[in-house]
C-alpha atoms as a PDB file:
ATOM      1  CA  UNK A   1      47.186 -43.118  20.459  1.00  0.00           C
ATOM      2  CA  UNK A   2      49.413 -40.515  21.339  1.00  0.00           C
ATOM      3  CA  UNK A   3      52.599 -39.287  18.905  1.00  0.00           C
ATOM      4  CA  UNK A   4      54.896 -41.531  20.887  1.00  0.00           C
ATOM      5  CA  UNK A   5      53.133 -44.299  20.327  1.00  0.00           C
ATOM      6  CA  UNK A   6      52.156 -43.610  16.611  1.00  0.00           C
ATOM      7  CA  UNK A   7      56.292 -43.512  16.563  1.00  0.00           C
ATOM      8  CA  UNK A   8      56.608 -46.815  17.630  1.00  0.00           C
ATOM      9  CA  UNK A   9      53.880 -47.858  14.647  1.00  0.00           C
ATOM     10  CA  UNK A  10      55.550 -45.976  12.175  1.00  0.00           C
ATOM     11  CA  UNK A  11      59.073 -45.955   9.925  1.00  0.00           C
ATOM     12  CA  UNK A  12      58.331 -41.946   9.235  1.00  0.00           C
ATOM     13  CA  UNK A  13      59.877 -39.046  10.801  1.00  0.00           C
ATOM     14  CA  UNK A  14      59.942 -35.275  10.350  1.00  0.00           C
ATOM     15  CA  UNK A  15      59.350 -34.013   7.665  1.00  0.00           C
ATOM     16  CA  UNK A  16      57.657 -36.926   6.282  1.00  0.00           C
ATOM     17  CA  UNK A  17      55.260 -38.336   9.183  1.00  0.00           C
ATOM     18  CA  UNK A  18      51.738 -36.845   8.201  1.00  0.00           C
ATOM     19  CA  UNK A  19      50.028 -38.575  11.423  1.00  0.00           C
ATOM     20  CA  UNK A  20      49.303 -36.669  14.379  1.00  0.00           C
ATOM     21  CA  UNK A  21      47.191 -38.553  16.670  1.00  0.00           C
ATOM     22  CA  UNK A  22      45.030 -41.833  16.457  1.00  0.00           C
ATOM     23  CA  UNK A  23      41.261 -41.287  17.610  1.00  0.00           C
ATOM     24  CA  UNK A  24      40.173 -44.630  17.218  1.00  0.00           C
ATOM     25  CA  UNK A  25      41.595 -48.075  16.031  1.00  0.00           C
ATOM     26  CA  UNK A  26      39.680 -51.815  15.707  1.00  0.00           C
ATOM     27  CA  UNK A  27      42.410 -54.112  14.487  1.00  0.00           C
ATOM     28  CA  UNK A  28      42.026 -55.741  11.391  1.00  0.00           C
ATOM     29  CA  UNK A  29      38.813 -53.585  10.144  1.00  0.00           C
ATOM     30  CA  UNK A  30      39.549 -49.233  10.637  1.00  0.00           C
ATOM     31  CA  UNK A  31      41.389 -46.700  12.080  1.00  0.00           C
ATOM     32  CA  UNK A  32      40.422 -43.153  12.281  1.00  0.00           C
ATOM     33  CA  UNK A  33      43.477 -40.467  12.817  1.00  0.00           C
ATOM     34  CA  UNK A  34      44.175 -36.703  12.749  1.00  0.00           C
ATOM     35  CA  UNK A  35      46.456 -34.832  10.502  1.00  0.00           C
ATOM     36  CA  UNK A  36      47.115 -31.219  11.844  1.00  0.00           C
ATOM     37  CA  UNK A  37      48.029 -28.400   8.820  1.00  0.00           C
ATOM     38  CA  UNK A  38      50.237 -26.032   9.734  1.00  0.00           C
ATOM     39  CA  UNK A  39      51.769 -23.185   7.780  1.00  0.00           C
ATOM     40  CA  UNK A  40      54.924 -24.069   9.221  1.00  0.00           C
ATOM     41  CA  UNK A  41      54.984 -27.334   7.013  1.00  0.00           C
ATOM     42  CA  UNK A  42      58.172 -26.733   4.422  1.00  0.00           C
ATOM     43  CA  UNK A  43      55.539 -28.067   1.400  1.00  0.00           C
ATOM     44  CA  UNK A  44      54.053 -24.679   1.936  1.00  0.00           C
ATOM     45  CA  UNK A  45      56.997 -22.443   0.863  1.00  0.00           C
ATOM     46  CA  UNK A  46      56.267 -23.621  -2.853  1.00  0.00           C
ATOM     47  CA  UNK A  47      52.728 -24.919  -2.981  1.00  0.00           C
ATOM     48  CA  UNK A  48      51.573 -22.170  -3.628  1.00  0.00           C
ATOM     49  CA  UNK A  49      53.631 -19.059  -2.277  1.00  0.00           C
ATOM     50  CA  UNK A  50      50.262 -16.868  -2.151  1.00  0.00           C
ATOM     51  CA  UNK A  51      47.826 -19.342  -1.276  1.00  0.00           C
ATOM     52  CA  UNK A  52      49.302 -22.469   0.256  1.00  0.00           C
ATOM     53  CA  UNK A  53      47.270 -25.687  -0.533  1.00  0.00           C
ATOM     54  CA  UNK A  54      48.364 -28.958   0.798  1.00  0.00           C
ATOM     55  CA  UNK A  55      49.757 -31.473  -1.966  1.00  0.00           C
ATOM     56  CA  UNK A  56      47.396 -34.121  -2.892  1.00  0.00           C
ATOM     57  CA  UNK A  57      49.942 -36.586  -3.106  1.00  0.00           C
ATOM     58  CA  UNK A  58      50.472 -35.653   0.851  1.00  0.00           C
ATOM     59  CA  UNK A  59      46.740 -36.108   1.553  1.00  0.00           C
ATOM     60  CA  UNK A  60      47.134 -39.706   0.021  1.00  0.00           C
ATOM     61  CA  UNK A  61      50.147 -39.996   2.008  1.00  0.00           C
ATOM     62  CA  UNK A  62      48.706 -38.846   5.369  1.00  0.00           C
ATOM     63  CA  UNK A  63      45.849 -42.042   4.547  1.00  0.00           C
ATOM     64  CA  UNK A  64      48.474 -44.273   3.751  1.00  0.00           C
ATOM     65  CA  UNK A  65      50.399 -43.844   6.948  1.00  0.00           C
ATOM     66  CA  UNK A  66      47.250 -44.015   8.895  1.00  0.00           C
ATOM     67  CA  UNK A  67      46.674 -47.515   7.003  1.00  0.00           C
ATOM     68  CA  UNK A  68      50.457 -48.372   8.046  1.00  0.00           C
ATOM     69  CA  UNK A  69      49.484 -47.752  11.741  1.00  0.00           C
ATOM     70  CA  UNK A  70      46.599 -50.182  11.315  1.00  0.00           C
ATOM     71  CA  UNK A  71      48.480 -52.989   9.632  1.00  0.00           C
ATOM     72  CA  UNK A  72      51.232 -52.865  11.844  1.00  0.00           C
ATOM     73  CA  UNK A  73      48.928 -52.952  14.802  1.00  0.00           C
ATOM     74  CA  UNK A  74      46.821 -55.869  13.203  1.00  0.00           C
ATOM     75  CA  UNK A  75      49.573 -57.903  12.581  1.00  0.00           C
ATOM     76  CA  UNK A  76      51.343 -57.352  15.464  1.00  0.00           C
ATOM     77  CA  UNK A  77      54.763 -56.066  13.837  1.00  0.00           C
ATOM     78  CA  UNK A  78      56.473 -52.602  14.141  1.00  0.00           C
ATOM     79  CA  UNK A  79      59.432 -50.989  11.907  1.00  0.00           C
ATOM     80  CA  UNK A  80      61.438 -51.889  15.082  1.00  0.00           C
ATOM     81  CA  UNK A  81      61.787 -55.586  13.975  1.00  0.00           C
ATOM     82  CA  UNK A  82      62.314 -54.879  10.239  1.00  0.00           C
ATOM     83  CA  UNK A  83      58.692 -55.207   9.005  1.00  0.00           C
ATOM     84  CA  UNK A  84      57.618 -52.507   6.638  1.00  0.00           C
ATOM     85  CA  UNK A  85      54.512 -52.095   4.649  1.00  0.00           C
ATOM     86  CA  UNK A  86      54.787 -50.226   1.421  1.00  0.00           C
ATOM     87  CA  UNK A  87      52.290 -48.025  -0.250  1.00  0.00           C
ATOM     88  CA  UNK A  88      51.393 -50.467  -3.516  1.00  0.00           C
ATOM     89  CA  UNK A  89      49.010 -48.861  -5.126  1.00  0.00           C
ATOM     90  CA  UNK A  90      46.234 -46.547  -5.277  1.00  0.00           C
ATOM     91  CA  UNK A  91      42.661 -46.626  -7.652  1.00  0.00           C
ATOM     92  CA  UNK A  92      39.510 -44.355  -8.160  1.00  0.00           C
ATOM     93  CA  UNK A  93      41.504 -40.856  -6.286  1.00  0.00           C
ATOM     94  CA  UNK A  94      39.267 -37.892  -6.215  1.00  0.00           C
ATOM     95  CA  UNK A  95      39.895 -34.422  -4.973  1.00  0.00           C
ATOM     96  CA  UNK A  96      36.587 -32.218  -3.385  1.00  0.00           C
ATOM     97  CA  UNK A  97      38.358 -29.761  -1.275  1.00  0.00           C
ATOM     98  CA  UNK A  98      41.177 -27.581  -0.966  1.00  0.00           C
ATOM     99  CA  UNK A  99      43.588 -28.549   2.662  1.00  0.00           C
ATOM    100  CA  UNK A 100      45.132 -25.218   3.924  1.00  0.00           C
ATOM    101  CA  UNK A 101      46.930 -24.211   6.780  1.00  0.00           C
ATOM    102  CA  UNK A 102      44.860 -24.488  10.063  1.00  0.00           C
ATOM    103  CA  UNK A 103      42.935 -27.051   9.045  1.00  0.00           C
ATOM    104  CA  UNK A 104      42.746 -30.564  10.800  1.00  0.00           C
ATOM    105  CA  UNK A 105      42.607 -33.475   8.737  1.00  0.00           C
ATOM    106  CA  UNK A 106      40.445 -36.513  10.114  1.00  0.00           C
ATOM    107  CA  UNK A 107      41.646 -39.898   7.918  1.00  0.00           C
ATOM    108  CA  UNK A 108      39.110 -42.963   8.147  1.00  0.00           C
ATOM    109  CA  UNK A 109      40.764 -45.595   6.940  1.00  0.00           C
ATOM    110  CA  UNK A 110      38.559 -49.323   6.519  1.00  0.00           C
ATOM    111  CA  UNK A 111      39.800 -52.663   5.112  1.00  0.00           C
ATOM    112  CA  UNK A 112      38.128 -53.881   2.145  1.00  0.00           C
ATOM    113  CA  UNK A 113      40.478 -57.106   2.159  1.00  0.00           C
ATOM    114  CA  UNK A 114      43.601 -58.353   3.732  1.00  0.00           C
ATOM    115  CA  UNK A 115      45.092 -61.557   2.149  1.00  0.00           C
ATOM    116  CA  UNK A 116      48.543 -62.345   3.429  1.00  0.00           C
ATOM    117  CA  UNK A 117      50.897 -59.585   3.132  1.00  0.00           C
ATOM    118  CA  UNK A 118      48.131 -57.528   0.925  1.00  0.00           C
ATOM    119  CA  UNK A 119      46.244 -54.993   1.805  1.00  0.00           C
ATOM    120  CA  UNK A 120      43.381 -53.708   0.101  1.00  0.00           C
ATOM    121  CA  UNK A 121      41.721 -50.461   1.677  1.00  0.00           C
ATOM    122  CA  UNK A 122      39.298 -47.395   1.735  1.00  0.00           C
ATOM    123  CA  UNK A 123      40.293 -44.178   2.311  1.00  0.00           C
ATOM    124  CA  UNK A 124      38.571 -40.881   2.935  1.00  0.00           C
ATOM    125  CA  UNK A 125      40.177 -37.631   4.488  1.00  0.00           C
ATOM    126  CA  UNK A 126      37.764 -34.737   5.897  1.00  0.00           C
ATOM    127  CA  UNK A 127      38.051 -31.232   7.088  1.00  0.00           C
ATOM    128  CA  UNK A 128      35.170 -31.060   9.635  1.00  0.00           C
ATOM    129  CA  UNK A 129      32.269 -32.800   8.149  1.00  0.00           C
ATOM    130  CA  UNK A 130      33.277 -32.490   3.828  1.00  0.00           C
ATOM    131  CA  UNK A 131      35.445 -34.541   2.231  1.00  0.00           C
ATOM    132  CA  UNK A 132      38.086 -33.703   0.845  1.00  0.00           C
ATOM    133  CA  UNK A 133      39.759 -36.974  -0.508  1.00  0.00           C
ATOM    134  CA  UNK A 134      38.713 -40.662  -1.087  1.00  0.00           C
ATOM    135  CA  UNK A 135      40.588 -43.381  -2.681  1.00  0.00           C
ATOM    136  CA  UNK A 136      41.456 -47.383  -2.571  1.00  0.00           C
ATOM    137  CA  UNK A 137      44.623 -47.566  -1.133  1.00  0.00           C
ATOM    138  CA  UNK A 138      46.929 -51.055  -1.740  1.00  0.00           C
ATOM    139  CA  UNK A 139      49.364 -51.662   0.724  1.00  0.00           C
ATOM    140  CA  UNK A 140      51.861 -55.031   0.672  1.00  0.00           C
ATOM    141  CA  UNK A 141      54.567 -55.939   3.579  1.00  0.00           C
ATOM    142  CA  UNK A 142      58.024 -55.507   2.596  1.00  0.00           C
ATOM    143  CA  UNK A 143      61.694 -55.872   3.598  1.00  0.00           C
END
């Protein structure tokens, strides 16, 4: 899934959409998409001046939009027709690695459980092959 078509599955724009690309999606079960870090990412300017490390709060983010691709996909909605799944929650976030410019984030994203508009999901974000975040995202469809 190219950008254009990660647009169409997504309310984000610039600055604020952390999804690049889509390398592989099964509907209802996991999605695995790229986040590209660049320098030229505003975040940068402040976090930190003389050694720039991505936000974890955006590395949870970048997940959770990758889980919004997948739900929206699943369910056969888009932010076109007013659906919109919120980020509900998140449990058990850990840290390993440091993101910096010029690296490429990969997200793998699985469902644990969906129950109606409740989504229940693991998350892991890598640079190469080490992690550098995991969490249990909650997600719930919104108006």
């Amino acid at each position: 899934m190219d950008i254009n078509e990660i647009l169409k599955n997504l309310p984000h724009r610039y600055p604020f959409l952390l999804v690049d690309r889509v390398l592989e999606i099964k509907e209802g079960e996991s999605i695995t998409a790229i986040k590209n870090v660049t320098m030229n990412e505003a975040y940068f300017v402040g976090h930190f001046p003389n050694r720039p490390v991505m936000p974890g709060v955006l590395i949870l983010e970048s997940m959770a939009q990758a889980a919004g691709v997948l739900a929206y996909k699943t369910t056969k909605t888009s932010p076109a027709d007013g659906t919109l799944f919120l980020f509900a929650g998140i449990d058990n976030a850990r840290f390993r690695r440091v993101v910096e410019p010029g690296d490429q984030l990969r997200l793998e994203i699985k469902v644990i459980r969906a129950k109606r508009d409740i989504w229940k999901l693991a998350g892991s974000a890598y640079v190469g092959d080490e992690l550098a975040c995991s969490a249990e995202l909650l997600s719930a469809r919104g108006e």
